[in-house]
N, C-alpha and C. Protein backbone atom coordinates (compact mmCIF):
# COMPACT_ATOMS: atom_id res chain seq x y z
N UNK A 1 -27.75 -38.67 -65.00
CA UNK A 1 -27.23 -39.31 -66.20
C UNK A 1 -27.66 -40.78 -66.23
N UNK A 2 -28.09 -41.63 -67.39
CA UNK A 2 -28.19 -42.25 -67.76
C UNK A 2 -27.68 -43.47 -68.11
N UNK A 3 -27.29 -44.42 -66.97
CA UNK A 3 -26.07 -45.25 -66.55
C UNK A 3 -26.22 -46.76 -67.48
N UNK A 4 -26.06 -46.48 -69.07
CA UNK A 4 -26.82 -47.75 -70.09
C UNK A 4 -25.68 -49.18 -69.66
N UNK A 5 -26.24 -50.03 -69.69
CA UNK A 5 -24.94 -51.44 -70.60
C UNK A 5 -24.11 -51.23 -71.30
N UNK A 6 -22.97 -51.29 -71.61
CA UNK A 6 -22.16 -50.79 -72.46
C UNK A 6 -23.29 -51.75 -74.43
N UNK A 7 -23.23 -52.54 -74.27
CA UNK A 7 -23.98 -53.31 -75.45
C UNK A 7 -25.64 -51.85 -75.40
N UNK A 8 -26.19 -51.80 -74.67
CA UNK A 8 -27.16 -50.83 -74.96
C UNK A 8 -26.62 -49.45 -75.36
N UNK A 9 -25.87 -48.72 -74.50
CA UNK A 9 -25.24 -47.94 -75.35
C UNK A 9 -24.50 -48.03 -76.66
N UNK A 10 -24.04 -48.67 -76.76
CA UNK A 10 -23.72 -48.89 -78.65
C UNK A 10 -24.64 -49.02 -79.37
N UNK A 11 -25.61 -49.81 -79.47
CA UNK A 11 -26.79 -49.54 -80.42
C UNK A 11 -27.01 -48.30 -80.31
N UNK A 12 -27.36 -47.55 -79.17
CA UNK A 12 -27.98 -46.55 -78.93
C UNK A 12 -27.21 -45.43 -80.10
N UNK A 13 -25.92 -45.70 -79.80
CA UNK A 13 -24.93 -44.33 -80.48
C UNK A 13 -25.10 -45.39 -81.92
N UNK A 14 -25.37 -46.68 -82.51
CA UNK A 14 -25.20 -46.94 -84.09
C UNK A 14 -26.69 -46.28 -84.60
N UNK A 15 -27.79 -46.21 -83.63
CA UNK A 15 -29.30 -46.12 -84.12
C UNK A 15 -28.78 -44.24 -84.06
N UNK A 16 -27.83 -43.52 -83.53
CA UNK A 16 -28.11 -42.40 -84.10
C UNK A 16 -27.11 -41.78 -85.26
N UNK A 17 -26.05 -42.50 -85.64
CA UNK A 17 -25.34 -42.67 -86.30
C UNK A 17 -25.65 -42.89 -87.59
N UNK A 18 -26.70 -44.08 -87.40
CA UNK A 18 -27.04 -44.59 -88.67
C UNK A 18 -28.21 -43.42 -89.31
N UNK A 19 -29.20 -43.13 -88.17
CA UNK A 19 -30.17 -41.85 -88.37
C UNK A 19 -30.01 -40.41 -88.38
N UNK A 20 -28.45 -40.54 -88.54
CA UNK A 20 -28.12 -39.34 -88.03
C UNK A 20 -28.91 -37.96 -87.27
N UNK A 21 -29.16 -38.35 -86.68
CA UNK A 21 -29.75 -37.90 -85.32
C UNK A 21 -28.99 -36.93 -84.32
N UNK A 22 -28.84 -36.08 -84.95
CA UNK A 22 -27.69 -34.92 -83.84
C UNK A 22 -28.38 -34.29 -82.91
N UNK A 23 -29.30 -34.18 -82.73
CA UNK A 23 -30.18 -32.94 -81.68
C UNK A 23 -29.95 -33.94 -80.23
N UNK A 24 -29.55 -35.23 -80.37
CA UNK A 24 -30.14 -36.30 -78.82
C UNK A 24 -28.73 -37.12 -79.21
N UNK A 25 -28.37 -37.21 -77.76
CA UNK A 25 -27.29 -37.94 -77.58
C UNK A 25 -27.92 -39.28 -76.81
N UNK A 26 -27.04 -40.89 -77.03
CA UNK A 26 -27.84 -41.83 -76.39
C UNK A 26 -28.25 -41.67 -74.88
N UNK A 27 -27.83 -40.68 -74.43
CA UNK A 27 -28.32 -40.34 -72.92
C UNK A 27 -29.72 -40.07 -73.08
N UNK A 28 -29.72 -39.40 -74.42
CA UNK A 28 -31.35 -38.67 -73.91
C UNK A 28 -32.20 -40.09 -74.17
N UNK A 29 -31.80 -41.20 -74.68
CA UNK A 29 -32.73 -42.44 -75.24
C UNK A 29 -33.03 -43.14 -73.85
N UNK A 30 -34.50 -43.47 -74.06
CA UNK A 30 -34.83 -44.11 -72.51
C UNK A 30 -34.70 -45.70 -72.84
N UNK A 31 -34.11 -46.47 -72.49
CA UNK A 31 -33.95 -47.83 -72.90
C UNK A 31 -35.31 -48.43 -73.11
N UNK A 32 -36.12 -47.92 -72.04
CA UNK A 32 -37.20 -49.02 -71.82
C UNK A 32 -38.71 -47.60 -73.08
N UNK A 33 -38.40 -46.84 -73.49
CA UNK A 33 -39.24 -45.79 -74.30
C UNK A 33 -39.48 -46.25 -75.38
N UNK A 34 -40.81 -46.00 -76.15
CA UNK A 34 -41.01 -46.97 -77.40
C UNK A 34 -39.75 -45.82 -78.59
N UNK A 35 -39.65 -46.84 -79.31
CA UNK A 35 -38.60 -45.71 -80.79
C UNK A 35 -39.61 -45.31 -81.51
N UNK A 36 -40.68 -45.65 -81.68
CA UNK A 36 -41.41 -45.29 -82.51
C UNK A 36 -42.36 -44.23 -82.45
N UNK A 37 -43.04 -43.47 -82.92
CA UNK A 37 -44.08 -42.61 -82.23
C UNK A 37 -43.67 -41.57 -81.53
N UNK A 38 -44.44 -41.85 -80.42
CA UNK A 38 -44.00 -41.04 -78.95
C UNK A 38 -43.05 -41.32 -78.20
N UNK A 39 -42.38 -42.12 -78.58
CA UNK A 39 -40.79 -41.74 -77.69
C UNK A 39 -39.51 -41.19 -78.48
N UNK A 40 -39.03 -41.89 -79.39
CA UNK A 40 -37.74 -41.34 -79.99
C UNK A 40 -38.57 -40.99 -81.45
N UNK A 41 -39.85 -40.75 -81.57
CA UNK A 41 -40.30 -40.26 -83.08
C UNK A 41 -40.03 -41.04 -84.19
N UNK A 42 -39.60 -41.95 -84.43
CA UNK A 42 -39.35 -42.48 -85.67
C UNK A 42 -40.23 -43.36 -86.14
N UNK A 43 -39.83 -43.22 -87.39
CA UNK A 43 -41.04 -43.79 -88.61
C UNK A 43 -40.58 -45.15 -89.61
N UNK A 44 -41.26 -45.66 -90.22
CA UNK A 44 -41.07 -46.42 -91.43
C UNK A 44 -39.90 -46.09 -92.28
N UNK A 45 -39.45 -44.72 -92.80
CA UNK A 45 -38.36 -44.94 -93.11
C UNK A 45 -36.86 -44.99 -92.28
N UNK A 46 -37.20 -44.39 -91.24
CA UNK A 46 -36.29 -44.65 -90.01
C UNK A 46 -35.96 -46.04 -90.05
N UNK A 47 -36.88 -46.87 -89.76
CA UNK A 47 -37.02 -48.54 -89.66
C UNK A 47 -36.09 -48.97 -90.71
N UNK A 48 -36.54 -48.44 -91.97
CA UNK A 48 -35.48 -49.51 -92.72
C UNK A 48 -34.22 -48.71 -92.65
N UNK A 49 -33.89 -47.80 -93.04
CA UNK A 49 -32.46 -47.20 -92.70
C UNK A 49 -31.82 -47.89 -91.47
N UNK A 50 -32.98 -47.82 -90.10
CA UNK A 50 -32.18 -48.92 -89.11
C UNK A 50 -31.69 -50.31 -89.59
N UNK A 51 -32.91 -51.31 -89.95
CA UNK A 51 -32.71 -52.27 -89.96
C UNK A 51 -31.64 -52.25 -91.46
N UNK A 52 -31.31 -51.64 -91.85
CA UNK A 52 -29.96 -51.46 -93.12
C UNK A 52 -28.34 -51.35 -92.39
N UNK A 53 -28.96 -50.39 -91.64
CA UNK A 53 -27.62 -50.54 -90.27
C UNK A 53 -27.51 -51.22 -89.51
N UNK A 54 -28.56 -52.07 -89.13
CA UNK A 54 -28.43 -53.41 -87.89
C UNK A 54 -27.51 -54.38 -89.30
N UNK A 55 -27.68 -54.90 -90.08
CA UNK A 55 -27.17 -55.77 -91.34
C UNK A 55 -25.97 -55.26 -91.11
N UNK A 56 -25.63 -54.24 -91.55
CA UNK A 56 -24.22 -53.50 -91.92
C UNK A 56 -23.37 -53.95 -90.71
N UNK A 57 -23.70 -53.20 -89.42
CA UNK A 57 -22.98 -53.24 -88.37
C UNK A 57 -23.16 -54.71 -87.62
N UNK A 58 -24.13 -55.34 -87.49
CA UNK A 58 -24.35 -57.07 -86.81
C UNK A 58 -24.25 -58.29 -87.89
N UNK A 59 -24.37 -57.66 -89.00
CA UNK A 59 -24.76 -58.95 -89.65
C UNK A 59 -26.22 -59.51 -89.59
N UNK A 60 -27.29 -59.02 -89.04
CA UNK A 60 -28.52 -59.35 -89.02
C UNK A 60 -29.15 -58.82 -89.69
N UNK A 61 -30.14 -59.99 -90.46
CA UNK A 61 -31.23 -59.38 -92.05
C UNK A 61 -32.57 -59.26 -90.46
N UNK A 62 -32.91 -57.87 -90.68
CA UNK A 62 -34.24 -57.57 -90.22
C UNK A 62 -35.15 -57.76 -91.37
N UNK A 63 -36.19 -58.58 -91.51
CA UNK A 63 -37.16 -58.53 -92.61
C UNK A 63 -38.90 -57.55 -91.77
N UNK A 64 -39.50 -56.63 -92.93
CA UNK A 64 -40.33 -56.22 -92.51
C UNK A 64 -42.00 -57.36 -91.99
N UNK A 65 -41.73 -58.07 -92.85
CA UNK A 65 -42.80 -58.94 -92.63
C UNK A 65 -42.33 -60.26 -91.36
N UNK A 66 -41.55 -60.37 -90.88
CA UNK A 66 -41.26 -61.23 -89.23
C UNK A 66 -42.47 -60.33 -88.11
N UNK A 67 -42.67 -61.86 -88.00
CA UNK A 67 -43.87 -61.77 -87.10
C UNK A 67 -43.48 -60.51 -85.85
N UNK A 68 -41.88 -60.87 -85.17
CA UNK A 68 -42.10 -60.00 -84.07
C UNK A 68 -41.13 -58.73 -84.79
N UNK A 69 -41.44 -58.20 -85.71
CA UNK A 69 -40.62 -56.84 -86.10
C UNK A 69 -40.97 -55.49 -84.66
N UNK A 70 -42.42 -55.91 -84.60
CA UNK A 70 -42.87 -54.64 -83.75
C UNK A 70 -42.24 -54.72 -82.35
N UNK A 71 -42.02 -56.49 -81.94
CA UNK A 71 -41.26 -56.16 -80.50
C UNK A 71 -40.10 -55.60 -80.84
N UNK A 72 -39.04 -56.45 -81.84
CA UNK A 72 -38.13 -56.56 -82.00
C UNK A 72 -37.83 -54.78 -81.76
N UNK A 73 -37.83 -53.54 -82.53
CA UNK A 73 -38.10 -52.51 -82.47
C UNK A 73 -39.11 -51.44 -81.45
N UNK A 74 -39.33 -52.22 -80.06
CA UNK A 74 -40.70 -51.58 -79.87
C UNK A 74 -39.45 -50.49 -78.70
N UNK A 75 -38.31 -51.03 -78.45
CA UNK A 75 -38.03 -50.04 -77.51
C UNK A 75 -36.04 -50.31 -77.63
N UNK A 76 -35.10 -49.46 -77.41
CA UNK A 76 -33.78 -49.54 -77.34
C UNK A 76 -33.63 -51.02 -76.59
N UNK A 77 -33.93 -51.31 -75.64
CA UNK A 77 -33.61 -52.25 -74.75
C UNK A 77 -34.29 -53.69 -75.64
N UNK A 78 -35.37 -53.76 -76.00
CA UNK A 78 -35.77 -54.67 -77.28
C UNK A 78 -34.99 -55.54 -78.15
N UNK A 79 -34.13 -54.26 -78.82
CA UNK A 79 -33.60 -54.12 -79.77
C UNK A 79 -32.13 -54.61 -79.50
N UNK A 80 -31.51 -53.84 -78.35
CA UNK A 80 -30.78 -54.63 -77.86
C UNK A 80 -30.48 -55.93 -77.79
N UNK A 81 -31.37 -56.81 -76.97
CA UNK A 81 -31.36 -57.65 -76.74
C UNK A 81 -31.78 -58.95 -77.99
N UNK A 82 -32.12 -58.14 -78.65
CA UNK A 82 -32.75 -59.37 -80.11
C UNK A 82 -31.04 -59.14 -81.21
N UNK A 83 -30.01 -58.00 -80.81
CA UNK A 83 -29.17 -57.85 -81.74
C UNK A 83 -28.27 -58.86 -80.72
N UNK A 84 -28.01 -58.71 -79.30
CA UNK A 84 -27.04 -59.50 -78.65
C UNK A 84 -27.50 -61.12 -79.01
N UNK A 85 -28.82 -61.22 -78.87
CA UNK A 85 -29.35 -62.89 -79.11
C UNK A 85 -28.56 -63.37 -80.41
N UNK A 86 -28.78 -62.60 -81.48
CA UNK A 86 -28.84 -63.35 -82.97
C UNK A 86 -27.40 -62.77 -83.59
N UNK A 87 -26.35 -61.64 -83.07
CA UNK A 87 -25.03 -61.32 -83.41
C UNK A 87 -23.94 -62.37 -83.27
N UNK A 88 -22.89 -62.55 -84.24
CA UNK A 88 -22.44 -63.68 -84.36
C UNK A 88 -20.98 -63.26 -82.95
């Protein structure tokens, strides 16, 4: 089992919440695995539905055109850490 941060696990369970994503529980999410592609599959509209739920639930405007969107998103643990940086 999959022993996350409590802060990584919560994204983990809002990114499947928000994607509703039932087949994978945040256990199956590898912190350090890209979301995109070949690791958790998700796409462009995934992205904004996320970044609609990062707003909702943090208060943070993800814009598509920010230079680091691709880190910001490149992996759970990423993502994490750019929502703990900039969450009020």
């Amino acid at each position: 089992m999959n022993m996350m941060p409590p802060k990584e696990l919560e994204v983990a369970k809002m990114i499947l919440e928000t994607l509703n994503l039932e087949d994978i529980t945040p256990d199956d999410i590898d912190p350090k695995a890209p979301l995109f592609r070949d690791g958790l599959g998700l796409d462009s509209i995934d992205a904004l539905e996320l970044s609609l739920g990062i707003q909702k639930e943090y208060g943070i405007k993800l814009k598509a055109n920010d230079d680091n969107i691709t880190q910001i998103f490149s992996s759970l643990r990423a993502l994490t850490s750019y929502i703990t940086k900039n969450s009020q």
